[in-house]
N, C-alpha and C. Protein backbone atom coordinates (compact mmCIF):
# COMPACT_ATOMS: atom_id res chain seq x y z
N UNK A 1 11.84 -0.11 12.30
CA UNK A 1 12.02 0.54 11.02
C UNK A 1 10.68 0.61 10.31
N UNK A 2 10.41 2.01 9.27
CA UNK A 2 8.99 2.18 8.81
C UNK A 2 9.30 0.46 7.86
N UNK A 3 7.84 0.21 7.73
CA UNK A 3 7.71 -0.69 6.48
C UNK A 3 6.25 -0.59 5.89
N UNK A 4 6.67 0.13 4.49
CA UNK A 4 5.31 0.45 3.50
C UNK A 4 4.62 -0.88 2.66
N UNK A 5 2.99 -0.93 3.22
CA UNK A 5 2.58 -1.72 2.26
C UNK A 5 2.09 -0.57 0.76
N UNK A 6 2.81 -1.44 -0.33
CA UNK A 6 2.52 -0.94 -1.46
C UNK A 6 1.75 -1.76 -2.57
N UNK A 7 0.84 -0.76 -3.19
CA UNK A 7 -0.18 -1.18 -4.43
C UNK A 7 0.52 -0.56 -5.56
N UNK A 8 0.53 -1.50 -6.77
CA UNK A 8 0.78 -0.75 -7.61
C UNK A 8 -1.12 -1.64 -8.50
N UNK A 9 -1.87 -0.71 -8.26
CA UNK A 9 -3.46 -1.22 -9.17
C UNK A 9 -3.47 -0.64 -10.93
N UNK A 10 -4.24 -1.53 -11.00
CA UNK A 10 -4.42 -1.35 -12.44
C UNK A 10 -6.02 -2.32 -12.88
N UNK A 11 -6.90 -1.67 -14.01
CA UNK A 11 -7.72 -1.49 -13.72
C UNK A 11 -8.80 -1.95 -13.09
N UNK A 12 -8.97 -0.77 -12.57
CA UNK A 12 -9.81 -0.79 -11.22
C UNK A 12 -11.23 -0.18 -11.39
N UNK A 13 -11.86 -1.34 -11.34
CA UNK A 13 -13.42 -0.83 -11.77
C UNK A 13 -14.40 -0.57 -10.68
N UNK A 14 -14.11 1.19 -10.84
CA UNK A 14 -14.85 2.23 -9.99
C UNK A 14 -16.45 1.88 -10.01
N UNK A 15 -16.85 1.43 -8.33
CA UNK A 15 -18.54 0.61 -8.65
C UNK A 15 -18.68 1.12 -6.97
N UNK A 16 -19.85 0.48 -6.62
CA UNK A 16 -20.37 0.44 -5.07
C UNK A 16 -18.97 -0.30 -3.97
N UNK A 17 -18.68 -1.76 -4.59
CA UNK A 17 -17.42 -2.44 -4.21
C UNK A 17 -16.07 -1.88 -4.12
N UNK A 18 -15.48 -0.58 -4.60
CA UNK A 18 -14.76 0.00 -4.28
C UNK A 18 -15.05 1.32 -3.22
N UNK A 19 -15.76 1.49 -3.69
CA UNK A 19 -16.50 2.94 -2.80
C UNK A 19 -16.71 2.71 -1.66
N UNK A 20 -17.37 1.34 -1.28
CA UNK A 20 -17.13 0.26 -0.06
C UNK A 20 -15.53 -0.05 0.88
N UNK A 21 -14.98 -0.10 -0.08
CA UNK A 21 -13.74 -0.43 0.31
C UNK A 21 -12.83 0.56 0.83
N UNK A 22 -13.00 1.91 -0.23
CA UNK A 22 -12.44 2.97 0.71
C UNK A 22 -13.10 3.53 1.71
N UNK A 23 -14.52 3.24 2.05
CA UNK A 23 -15.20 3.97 2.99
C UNK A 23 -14.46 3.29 4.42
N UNK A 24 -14.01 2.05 4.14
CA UNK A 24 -13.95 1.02 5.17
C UNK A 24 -12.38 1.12 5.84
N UNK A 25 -11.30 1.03 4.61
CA UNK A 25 -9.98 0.93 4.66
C UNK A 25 -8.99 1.50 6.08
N UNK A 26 -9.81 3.29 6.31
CA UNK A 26 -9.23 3.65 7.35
C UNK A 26 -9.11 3.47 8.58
N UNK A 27 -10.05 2.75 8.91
CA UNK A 27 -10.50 2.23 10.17
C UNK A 27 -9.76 0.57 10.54
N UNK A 28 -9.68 0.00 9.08
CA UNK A 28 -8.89 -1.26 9.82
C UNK A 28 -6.97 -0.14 9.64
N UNK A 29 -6.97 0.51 9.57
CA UNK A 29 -5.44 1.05 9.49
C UNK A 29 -5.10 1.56 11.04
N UNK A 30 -5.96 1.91 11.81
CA UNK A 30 -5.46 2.78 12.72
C UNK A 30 -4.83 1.77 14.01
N UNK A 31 -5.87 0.73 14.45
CA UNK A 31 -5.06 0.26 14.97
C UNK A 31 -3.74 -0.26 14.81
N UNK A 32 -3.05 -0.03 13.87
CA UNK A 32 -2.24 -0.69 13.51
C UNK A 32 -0.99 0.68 12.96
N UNK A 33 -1.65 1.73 13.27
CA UNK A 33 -0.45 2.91 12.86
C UNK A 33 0.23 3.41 11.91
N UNK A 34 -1.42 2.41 10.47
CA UNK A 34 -1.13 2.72 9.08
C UNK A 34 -1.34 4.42 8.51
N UNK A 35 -1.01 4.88 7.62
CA UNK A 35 -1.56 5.74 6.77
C UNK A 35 -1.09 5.84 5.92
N UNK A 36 -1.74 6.51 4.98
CA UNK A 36 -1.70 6.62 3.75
C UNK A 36 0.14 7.49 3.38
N UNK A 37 0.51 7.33 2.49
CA UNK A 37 1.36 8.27 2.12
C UNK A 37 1.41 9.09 0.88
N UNK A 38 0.71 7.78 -0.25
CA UNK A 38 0.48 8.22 -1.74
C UNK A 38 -0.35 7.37 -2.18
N UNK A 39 -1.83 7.84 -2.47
CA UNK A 39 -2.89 7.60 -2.77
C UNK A 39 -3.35 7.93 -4.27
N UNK A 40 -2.65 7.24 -5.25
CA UNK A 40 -3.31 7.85 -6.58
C UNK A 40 -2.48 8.95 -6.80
N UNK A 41 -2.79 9.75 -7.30
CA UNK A 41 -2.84 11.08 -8.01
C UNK A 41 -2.00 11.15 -9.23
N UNK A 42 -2.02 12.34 -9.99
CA UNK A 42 -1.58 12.73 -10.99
C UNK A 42 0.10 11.92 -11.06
N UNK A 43 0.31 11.84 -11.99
CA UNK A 43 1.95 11.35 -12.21
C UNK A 43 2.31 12.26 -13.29
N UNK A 44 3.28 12.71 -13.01
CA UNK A 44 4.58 13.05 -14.19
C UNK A 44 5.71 12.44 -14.51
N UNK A 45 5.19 11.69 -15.23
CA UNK A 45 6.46 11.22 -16.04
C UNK A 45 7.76 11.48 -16.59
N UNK A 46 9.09 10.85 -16.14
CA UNK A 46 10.20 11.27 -16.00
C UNK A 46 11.29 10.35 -17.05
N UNK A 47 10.53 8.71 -16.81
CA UNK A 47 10.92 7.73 -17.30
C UNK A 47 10.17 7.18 -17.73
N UNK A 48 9.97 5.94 -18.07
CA UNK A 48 9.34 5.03 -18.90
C UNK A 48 8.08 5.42 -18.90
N UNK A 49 7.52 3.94 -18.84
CA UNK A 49 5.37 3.52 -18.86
C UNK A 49 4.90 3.51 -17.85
N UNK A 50 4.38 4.20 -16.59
CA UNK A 50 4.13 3.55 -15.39
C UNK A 50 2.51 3.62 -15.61
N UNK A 51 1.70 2.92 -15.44
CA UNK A 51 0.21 2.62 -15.56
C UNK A 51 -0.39 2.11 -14.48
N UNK A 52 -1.36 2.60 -14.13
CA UNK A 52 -2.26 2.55 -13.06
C UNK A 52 -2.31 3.55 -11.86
N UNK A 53 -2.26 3.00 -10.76
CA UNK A 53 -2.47 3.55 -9.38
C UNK A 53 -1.08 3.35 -8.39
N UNK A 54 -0.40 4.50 -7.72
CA UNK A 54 0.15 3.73 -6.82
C UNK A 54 -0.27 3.90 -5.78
N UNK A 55 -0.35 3.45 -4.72
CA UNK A 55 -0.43 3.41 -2.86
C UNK A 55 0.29 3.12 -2.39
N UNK A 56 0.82 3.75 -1.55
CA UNK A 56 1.67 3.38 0.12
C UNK A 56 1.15 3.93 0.95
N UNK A 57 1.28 3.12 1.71
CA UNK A 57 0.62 2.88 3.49
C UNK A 57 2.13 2.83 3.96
N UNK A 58 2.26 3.48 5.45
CA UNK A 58 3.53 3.34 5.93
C UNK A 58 2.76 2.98 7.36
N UNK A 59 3.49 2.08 8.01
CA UNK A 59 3.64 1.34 9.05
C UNK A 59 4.55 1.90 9.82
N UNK A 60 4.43 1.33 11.14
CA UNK A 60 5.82 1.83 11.95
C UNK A 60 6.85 0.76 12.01
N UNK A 61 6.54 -0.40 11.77
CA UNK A 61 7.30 -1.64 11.51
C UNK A 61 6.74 -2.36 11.08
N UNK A 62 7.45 -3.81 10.62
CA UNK A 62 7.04 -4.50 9.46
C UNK A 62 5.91 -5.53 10.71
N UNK A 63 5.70 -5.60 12.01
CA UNK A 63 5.04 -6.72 12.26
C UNK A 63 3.73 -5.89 12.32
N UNK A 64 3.54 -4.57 12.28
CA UNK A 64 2.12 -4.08 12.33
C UNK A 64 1.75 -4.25 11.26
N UNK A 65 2.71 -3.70 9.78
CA UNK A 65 1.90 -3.90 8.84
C UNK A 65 1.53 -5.71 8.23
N UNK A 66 2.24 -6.09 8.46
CA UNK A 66 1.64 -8.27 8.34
C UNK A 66 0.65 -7.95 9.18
N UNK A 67 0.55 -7.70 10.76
CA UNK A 67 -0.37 -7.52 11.29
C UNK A 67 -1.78 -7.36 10.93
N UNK A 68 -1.66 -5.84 9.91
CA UNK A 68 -2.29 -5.09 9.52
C UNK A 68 -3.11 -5.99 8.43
N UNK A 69 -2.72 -6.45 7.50
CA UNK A 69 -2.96 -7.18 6.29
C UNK A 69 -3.96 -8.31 6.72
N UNK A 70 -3.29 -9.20 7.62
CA UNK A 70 -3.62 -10.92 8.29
C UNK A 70 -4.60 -10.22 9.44
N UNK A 71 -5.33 -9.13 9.64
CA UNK A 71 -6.48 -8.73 10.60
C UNK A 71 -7.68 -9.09 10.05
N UNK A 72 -8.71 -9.53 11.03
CA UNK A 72 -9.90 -9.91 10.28
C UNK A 72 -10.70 -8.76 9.84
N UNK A 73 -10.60 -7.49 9.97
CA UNK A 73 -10.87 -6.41 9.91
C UNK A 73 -10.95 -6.14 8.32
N UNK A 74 -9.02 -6.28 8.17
CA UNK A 74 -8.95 -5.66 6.56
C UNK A 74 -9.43 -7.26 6.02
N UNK A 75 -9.30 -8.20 5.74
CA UNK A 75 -9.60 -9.57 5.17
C UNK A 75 -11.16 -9.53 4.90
N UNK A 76 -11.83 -9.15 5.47
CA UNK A 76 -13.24 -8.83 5.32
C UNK A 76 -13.26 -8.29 4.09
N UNK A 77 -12.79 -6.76 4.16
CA UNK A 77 -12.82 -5.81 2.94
C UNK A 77 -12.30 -6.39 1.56
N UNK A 78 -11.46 -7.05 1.61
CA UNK A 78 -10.08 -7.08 0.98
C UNK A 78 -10.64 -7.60 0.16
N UNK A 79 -12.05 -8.55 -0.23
CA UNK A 79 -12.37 -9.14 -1.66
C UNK A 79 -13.16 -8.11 -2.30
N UNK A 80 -13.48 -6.70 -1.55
CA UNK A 80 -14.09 -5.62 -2.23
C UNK A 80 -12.87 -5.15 -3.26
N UNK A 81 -11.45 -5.03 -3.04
CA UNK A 81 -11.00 -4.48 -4.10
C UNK A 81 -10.13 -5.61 -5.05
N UNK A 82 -10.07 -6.84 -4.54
CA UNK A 82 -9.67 -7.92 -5.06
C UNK A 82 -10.37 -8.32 -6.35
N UNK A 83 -11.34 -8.50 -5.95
CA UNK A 83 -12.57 -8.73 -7.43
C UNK A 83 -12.83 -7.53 -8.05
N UNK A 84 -12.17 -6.23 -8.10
CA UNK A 84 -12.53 -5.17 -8.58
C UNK A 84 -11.31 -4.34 -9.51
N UNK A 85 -10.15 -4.93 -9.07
CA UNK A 85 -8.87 -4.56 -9.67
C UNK A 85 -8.15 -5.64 -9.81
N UNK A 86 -6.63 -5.31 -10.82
CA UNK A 86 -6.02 -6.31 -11.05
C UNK A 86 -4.56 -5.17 -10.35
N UNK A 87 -3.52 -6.34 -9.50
CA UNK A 87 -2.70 -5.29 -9.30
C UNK A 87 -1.78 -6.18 -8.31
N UNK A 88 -0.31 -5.43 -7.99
CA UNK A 88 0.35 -6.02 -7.49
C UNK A 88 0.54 -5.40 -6.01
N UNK A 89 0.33 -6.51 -4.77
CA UNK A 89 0.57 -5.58 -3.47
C UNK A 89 2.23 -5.95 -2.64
N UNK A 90 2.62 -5.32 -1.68
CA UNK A 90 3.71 -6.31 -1.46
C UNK A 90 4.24 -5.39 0.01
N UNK A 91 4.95 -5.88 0.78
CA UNK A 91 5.51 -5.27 1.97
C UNK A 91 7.05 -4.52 1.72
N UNK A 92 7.90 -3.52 2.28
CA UNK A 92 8.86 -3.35 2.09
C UNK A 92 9.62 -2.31 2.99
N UNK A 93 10.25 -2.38 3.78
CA UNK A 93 11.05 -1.91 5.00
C UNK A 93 11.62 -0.49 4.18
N UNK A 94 11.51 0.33 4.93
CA UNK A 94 12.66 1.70 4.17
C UNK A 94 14.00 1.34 5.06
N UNK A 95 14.87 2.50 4.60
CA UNK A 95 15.74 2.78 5.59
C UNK A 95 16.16 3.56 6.32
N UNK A 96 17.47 3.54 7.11
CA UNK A 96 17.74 4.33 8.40
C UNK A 96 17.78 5.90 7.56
N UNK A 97 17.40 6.76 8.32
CA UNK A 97 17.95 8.27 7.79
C UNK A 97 19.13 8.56 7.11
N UNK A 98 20.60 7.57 7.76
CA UNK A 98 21.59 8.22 6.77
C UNK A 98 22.25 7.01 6.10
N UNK A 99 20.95 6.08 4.87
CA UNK A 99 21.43 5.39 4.43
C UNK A 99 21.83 6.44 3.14
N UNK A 100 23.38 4.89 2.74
CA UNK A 100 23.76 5.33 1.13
C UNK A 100 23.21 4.61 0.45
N UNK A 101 23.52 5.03 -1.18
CA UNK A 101 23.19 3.97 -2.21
C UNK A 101 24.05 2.77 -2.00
N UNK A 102 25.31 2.82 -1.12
CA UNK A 102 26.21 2.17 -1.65
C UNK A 102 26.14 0.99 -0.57
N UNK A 103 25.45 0.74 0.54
CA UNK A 103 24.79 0.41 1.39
C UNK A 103 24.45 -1.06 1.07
N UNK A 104 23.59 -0.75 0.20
CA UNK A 104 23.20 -1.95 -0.68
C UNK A 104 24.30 -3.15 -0.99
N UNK A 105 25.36 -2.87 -1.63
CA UNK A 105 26.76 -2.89 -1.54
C UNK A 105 27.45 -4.47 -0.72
N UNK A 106 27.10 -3.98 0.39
CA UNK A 106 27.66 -5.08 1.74
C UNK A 106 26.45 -5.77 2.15
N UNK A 107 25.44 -5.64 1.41
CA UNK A 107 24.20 -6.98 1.66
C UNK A 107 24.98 -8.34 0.90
């Protein structure tokens, strides 16, 4: 099953140390069968306050993306945007094609 690592950043102070970090990011992703899905951009607001940045990375399963994270590859990088933003990251499985809402339900 996909499983997206997600950022939700907030501020993020645009310097050499980030510019670093994205130059670097794609390359620890591939072995591992990451990419990007939503990188930033514009938001329109529908509901509430949402502030900052979001990112998802989608995985093909959840042991590439731990994988992905716990590699000495990204761990290297990872204090380039650590000391540079404040923000919350976290792992999270989608689901099958013909899930319901109601799904949820019988957990």
């Amino acid at each position: 099953m996909t499983s997206y690592a997600i950022a939700h950043l907030r501020s993020v102070e645009m310097g050499p140390d980030i510019a670093a970090y994205l130059e670097a990011i794609d390359a620890t992703l591939a072995p591992f069968g990451g990419q990007f899905i939503i990188h930033g951009g514009k938001k329109h607001h529908l509901e509430g306050a949402f502030t900052g940045d979001l990112i998802v990375i989608a995985f093909p399963d959840r042991s590439r993306a731990e994988a992905w994270h716990a590699s000495p590859t990204y761990q290297e990088i990872l204090p380039l945007r650590t000391d540079n933003a404040e923000g919350d990251v976290f792992l999270v499985n989608g689901v099958d094609a013909d899930h319901k809402a109601t799904d949820i339900l019988a957990q």
